[in-house]
C-alpha atoms as a PDB file:
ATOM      1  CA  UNK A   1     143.279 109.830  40.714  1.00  0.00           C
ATOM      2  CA  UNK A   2     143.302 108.876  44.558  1.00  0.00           C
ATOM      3  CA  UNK A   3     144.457 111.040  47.164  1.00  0.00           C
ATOM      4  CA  UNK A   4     147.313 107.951  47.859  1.00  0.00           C
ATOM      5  CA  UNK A   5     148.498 108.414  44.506  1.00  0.00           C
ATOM      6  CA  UNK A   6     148.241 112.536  44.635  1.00  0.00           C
ATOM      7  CA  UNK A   7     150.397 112.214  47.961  1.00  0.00           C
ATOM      8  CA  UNK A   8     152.682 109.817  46.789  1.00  0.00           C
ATOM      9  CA  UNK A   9     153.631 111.961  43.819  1.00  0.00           C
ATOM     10  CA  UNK A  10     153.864 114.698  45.684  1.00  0.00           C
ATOM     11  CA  UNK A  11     156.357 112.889  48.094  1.00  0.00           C
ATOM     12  CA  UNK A  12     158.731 111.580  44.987  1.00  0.00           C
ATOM     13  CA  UNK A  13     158.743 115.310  43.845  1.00  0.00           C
ATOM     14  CA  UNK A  14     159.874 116.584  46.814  1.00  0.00           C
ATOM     15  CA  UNK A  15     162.265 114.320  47.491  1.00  0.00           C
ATOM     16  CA  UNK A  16     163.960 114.398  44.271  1.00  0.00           C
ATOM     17  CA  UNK A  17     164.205 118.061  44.589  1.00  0.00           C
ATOM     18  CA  UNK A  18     165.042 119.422  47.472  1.00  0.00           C
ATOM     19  CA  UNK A  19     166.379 116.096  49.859  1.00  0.00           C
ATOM     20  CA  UNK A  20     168.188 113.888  47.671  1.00  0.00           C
ATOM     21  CA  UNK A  21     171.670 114.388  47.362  1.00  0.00           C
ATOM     22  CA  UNK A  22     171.809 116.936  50.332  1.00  0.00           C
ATOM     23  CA  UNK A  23     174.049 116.847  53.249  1.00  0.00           C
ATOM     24  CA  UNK A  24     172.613 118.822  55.860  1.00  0.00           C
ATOM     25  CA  UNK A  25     173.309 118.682  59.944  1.00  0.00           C
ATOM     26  CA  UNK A  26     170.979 116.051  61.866  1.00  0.00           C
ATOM     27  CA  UNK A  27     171.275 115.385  65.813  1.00  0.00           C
ATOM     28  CA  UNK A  28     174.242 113.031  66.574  1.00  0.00           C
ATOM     29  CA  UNK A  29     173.753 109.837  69.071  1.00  0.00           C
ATOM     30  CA  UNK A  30     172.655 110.764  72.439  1.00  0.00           C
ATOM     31  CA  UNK A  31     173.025 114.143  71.508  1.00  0.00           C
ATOM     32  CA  UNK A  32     176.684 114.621  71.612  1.00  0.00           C
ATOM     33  CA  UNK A  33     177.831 117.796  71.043  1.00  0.00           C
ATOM     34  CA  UNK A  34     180.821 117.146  70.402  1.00  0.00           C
ATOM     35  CA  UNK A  35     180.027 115.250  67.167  1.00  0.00           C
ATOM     36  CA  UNK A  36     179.051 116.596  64.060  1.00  0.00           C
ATOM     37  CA  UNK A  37     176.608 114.410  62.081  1.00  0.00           C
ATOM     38  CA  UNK A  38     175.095 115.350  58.547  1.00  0.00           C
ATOM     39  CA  UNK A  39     172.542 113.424  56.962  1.00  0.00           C
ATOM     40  CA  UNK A  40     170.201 113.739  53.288  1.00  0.00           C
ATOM     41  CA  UNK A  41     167.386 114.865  54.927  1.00  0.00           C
ATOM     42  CA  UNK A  42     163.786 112.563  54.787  1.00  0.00           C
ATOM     43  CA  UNK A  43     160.730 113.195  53.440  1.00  0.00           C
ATOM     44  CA  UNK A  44     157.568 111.572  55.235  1.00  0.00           C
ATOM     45  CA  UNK A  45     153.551 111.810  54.151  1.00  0.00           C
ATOM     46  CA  UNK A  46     151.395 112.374  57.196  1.00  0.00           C
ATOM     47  CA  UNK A  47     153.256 111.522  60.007  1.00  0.00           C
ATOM     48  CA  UNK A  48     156.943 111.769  61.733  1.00  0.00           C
ATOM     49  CA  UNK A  49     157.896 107.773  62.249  1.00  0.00           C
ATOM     50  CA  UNK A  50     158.629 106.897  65.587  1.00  0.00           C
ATOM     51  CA  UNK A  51     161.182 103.992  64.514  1.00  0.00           C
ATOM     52  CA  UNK A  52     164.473 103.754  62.486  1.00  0.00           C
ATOM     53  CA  UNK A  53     165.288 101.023  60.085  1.00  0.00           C
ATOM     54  CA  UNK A  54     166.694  98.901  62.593  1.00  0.00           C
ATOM     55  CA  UNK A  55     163.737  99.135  65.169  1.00  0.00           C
ATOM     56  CA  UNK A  56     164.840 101.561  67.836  1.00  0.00           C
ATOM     57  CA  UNK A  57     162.582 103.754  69.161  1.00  0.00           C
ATOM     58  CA  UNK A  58     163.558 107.212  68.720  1.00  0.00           C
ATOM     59  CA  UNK A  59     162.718 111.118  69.753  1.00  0.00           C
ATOM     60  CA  UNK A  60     160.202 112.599  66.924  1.00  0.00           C
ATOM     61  CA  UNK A  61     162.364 115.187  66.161  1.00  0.00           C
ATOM     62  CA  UNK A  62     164.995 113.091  66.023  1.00  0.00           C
ATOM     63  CA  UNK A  63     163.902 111.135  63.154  1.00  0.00           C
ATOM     64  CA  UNK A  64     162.695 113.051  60.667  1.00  0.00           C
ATOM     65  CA  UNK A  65     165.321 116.180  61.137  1.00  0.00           C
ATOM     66  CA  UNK A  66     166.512 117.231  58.586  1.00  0.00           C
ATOM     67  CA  UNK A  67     163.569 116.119  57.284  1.00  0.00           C
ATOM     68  CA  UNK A  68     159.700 117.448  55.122  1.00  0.00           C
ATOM     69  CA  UNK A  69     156.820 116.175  56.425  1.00  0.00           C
ATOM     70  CA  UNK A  70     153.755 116.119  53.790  1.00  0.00           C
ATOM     71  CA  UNK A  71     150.637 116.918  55.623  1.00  0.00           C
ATOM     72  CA  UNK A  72     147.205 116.757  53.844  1.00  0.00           C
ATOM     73  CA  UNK A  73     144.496 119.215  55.149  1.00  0.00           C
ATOM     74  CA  UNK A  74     140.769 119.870  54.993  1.00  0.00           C
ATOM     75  CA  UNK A  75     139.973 120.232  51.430  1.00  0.00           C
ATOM     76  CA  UNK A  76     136.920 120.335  48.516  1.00  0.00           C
ATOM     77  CA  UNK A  77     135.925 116.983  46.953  1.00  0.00           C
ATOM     78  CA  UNK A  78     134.214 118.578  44.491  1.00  0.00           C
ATOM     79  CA  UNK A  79     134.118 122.223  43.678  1.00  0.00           C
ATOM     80  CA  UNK A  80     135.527 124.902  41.191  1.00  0.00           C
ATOM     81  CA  UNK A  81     135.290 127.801  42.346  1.00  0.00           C
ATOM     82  CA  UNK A  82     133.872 130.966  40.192  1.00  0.00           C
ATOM     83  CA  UNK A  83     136.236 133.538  38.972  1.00  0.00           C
ATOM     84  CA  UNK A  84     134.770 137.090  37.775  1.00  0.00           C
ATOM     85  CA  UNK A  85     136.567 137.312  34.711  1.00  0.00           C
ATOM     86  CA  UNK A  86     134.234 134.376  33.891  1.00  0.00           C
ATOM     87  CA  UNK A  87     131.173 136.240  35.130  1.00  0.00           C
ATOM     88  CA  UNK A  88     132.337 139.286  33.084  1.00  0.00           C
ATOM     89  CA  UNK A  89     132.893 137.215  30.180  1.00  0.00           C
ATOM     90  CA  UNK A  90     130.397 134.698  30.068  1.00  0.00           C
ATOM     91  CA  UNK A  91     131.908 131.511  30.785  1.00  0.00           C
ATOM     92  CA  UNK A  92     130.316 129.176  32.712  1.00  0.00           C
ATOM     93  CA  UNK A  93     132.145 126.153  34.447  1.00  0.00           C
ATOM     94  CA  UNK A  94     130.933 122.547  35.089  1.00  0.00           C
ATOM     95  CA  UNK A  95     130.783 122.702  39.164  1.00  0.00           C
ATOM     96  CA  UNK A  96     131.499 119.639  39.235  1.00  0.00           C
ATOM     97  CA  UNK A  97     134.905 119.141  38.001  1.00  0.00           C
ATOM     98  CA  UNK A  98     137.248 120.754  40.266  1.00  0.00           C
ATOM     99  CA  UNK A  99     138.738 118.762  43.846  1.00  0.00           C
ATOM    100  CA  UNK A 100     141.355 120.228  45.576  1.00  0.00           C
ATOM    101  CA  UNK A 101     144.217 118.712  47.861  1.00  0.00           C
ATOM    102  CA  UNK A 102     145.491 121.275  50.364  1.00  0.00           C
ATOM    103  CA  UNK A 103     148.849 119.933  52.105  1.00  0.00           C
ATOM    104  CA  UNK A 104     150.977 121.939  54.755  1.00  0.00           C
ATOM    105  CA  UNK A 105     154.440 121.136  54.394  1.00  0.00           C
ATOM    106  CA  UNK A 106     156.559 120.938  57.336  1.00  0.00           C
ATOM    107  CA  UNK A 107     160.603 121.859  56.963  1.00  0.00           C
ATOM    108  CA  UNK A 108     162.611 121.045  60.184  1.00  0.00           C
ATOM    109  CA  UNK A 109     166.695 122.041  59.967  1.00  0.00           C
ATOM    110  CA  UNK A 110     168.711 120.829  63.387  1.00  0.00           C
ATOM    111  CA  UNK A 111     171.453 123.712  63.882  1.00  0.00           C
ATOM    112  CA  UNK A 112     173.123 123.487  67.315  1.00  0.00           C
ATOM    113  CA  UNK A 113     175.273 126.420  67.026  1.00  0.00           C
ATOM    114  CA  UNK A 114     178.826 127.888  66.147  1.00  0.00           C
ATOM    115  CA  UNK A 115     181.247 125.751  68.219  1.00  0.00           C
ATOM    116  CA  UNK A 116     184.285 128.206  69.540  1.00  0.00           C
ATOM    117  CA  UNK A 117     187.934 127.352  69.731  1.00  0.00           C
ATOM    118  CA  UNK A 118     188.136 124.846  73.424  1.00  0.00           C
ATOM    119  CA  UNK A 119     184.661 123.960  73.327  1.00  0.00           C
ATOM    120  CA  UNK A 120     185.917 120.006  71.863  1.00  0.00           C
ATOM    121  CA  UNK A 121     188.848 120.073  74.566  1.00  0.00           C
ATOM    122  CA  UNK A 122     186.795 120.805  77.240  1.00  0.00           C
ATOM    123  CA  UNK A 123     184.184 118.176  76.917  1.00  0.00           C
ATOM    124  CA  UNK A 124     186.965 115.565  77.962  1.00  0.00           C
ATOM    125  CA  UNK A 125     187.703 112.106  77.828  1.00  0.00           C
ATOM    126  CA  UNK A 126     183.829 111.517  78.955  1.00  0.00           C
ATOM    127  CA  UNK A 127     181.902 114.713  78.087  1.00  0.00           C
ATOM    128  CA  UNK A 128     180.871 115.618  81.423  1.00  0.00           C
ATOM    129  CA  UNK A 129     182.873 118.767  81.422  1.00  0.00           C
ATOM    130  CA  UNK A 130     181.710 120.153  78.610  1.00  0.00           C
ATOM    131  CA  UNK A 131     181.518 124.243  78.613  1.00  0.00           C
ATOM    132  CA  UNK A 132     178.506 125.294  77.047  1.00  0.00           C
ATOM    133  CA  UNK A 133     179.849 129.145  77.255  1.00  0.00           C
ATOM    134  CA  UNK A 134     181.648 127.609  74.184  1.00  0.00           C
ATOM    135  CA  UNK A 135     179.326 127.233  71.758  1.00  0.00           C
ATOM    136  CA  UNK A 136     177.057 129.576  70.404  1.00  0.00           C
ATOM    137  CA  UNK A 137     173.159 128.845  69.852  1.00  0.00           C
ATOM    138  CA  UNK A 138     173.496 130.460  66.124  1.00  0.00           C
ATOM    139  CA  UNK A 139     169.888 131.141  65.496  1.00  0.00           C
ATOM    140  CA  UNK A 140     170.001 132.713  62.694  1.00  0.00           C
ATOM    141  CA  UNK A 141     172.384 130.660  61.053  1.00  0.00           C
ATOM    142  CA  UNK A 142     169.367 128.104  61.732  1.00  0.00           C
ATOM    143  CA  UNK A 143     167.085 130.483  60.345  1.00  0.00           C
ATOM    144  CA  UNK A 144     168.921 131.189  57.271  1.00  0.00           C
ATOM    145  CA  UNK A 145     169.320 127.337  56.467  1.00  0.00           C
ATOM    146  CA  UNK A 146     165.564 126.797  57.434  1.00  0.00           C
ATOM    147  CA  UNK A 147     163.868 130.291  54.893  1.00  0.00           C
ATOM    148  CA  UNK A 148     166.265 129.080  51.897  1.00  0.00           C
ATOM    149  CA  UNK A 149     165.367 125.753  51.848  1.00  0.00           C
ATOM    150  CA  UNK A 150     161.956 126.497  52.056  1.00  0.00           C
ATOM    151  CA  UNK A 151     162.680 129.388  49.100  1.00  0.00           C
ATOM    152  CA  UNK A 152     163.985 126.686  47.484  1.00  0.00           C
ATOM    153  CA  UNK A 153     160.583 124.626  47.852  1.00  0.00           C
ATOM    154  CA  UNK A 154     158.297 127.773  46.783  1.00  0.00           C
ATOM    155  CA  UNK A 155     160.242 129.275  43.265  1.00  0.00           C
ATOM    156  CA  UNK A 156     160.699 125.413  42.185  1.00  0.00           C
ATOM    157  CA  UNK A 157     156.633 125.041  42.989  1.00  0.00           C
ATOM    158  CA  UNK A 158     155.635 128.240  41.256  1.00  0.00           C
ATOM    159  CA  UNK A 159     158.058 127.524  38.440  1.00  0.00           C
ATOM    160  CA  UNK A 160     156.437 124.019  37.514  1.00  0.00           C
ATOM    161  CA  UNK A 161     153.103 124.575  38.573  1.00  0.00           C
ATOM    162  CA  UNK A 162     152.451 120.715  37.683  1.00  0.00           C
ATOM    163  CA  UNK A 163     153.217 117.790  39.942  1.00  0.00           C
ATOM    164  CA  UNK A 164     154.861 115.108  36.984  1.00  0.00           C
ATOM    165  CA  UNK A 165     153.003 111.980  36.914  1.00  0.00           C
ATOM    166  CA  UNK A 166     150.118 113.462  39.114  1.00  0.00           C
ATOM    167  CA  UNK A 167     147.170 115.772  38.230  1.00  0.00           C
ATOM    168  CA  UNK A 168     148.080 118.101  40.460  1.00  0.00           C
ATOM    169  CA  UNK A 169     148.008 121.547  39.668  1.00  0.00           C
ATOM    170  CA  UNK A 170     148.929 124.325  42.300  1.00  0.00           C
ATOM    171  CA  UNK A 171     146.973 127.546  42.908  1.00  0.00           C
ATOM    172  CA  UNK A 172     149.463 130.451  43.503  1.00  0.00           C
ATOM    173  CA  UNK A 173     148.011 132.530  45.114  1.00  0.00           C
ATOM    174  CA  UNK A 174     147.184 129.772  48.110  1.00  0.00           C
ATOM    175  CA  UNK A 175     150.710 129.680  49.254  1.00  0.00           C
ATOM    176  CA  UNK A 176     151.968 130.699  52.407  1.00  0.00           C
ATOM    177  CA  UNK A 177     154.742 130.222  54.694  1.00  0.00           C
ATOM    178  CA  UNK A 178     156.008 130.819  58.366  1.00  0.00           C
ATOM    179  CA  UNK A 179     158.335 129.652  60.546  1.00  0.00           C
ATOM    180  CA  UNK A 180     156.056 127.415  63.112  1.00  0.00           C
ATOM    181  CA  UNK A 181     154.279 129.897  65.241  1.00  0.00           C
ATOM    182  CA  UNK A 182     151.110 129.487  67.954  1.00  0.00           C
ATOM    183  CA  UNK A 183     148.864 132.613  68.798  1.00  0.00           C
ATOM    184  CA  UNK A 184     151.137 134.755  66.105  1.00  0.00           C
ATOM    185  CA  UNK A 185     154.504 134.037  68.326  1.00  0.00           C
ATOM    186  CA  UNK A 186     157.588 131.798  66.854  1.00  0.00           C
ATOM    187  CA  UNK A 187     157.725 128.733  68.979  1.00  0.00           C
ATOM    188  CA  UNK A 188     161.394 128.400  69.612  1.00  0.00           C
ATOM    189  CA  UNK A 189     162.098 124.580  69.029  1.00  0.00           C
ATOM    190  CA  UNK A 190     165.910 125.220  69.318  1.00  0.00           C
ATOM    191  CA  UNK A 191     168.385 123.714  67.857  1.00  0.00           C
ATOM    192  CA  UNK A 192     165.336 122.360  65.569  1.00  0.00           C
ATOM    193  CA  UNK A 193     164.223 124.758  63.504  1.00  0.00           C
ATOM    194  CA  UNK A 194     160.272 124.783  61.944  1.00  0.00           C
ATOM    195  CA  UNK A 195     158.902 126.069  59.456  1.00  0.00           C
ATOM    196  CA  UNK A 196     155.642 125.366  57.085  1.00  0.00           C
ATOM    197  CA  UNK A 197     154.764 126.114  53.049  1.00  0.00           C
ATOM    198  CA  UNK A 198     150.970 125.972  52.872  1.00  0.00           C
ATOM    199  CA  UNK A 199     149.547 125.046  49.562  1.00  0.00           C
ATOM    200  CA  UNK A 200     146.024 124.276  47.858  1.00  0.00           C
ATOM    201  CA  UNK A 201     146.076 121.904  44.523  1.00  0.00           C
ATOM    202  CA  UNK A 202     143.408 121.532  42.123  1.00  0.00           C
ATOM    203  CA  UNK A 203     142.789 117.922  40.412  1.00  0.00           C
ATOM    204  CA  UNK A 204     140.927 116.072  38.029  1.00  0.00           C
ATOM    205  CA  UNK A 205     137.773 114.704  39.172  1.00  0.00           C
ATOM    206  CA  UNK A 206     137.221 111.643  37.518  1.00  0.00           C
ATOM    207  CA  UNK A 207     133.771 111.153  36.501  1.00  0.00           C
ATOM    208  CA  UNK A 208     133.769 108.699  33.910  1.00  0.00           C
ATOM    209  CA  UNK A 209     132.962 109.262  29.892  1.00  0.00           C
ATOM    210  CA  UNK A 210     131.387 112.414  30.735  1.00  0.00           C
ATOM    211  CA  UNK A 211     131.442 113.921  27.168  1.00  0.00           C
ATOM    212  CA  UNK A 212     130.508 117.732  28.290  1.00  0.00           C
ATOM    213  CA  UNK A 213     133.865 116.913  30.597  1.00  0.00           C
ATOM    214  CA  UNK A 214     136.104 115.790  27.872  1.00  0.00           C
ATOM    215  CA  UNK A 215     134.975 118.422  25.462  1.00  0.00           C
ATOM    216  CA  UNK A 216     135.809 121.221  28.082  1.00  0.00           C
ATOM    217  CA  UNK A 217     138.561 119.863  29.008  1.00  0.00           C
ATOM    218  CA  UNK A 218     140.085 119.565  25.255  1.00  0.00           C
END
């Protein structure tokens, strides 16, 4: 299977199960606080679009939050790697059979804050006087919307295992998660929240009418 089609399957996955259908906050135009906007949140492979539908160029952040972004990392072509229960019990793998696809997945939640009785009244007729004493930056409100979604991603992952339609398979024990950090400190993005689910896949190299193959394999 090609990485394309891995990725893509991967995408439709995640989508179906954790963005559609969900109405989550998302920045409003021009960043008007005084507006609440919610949005189902995107899903993107590889990169954040820097365009709408209608052709407007738009902040990053803008665009894709709420929003997953699907990026594919360094990874094995070809390689299955050795387990010592096999060693112990005499089993020997084909080494060359396994590839892997190793993806970080990027979560981003917008949460501006808890807006306090006055805070709409005193932005006025224009918004210029708007009293930002008013509104609280609710972090962890953010951070609670941000670790359960991302809960959400890892049980339904673990669960299922398989990728439908794909031959993805994910290793377990590869996953990890953080909120988006640099030299071990949270970067604090606020109001957008980060944070990534790390994971490694195993697939299906396809190497033709390989008999040995098909008979391990059955």
């Amino acid at each position: 299977m090609r990485t394309t089609e891995r990725l893509r399957g991967l995408k439709k996955w995640t989508y179906e199960n954790f963005c559609k259908g969900r109405e989550m906050k998302a920045p409003p135009p021009n960043l008007d606080l005084t507006k609440i906007v919610r949005k189902e949140p995107g899903c993107y492979i590889g990169w954040a679009p820097s365009r709408l539908s209608k052709g407007e160029f738009v902040t990053e952040a803008g665009t894709v939050c709420p929003g997953i972004l699907i990026m594919p990392n360094q990874a094995y072509v070809k390689y299955t790697e050795e387990k010592r229960f096999d060693r112990y019990n005499n089993i020997h793998r084909p080494q060359e059979m396994g590839q892997h696809l190793s993806v970080s997945i990027l979560f981003s939640v917008y949460e501006p804050g808890t807006r306090l009785p006055g805070f709409i009244d005193s932005a006025g007729e224009n918004g210029e006087g708007m009293d930002m004493s008013l509104i609280l930056e609710g972090t962890e409100q953010g951070l609670m919307t941000l670790m359960n979604w991302m809960d959400d991603f890892k049980i339904k992952l673990l669960e299922q295992k398989h990728i439908p339609k794909t031959d993805l398979y994910v290793v377990g024990e590869s996953i990890t998660y953080s909120m988006y950090t640099d030299q071990n400190y949270v970067v604090d993005k606020r109001p957008i929240f980060y944070g990534f689910v790390n994971a490694d896949f195993l697939c299906y190299v396809e190497e033709g009418q390989n008999p040995d193959f098909e008979k391990y394999l059955n």
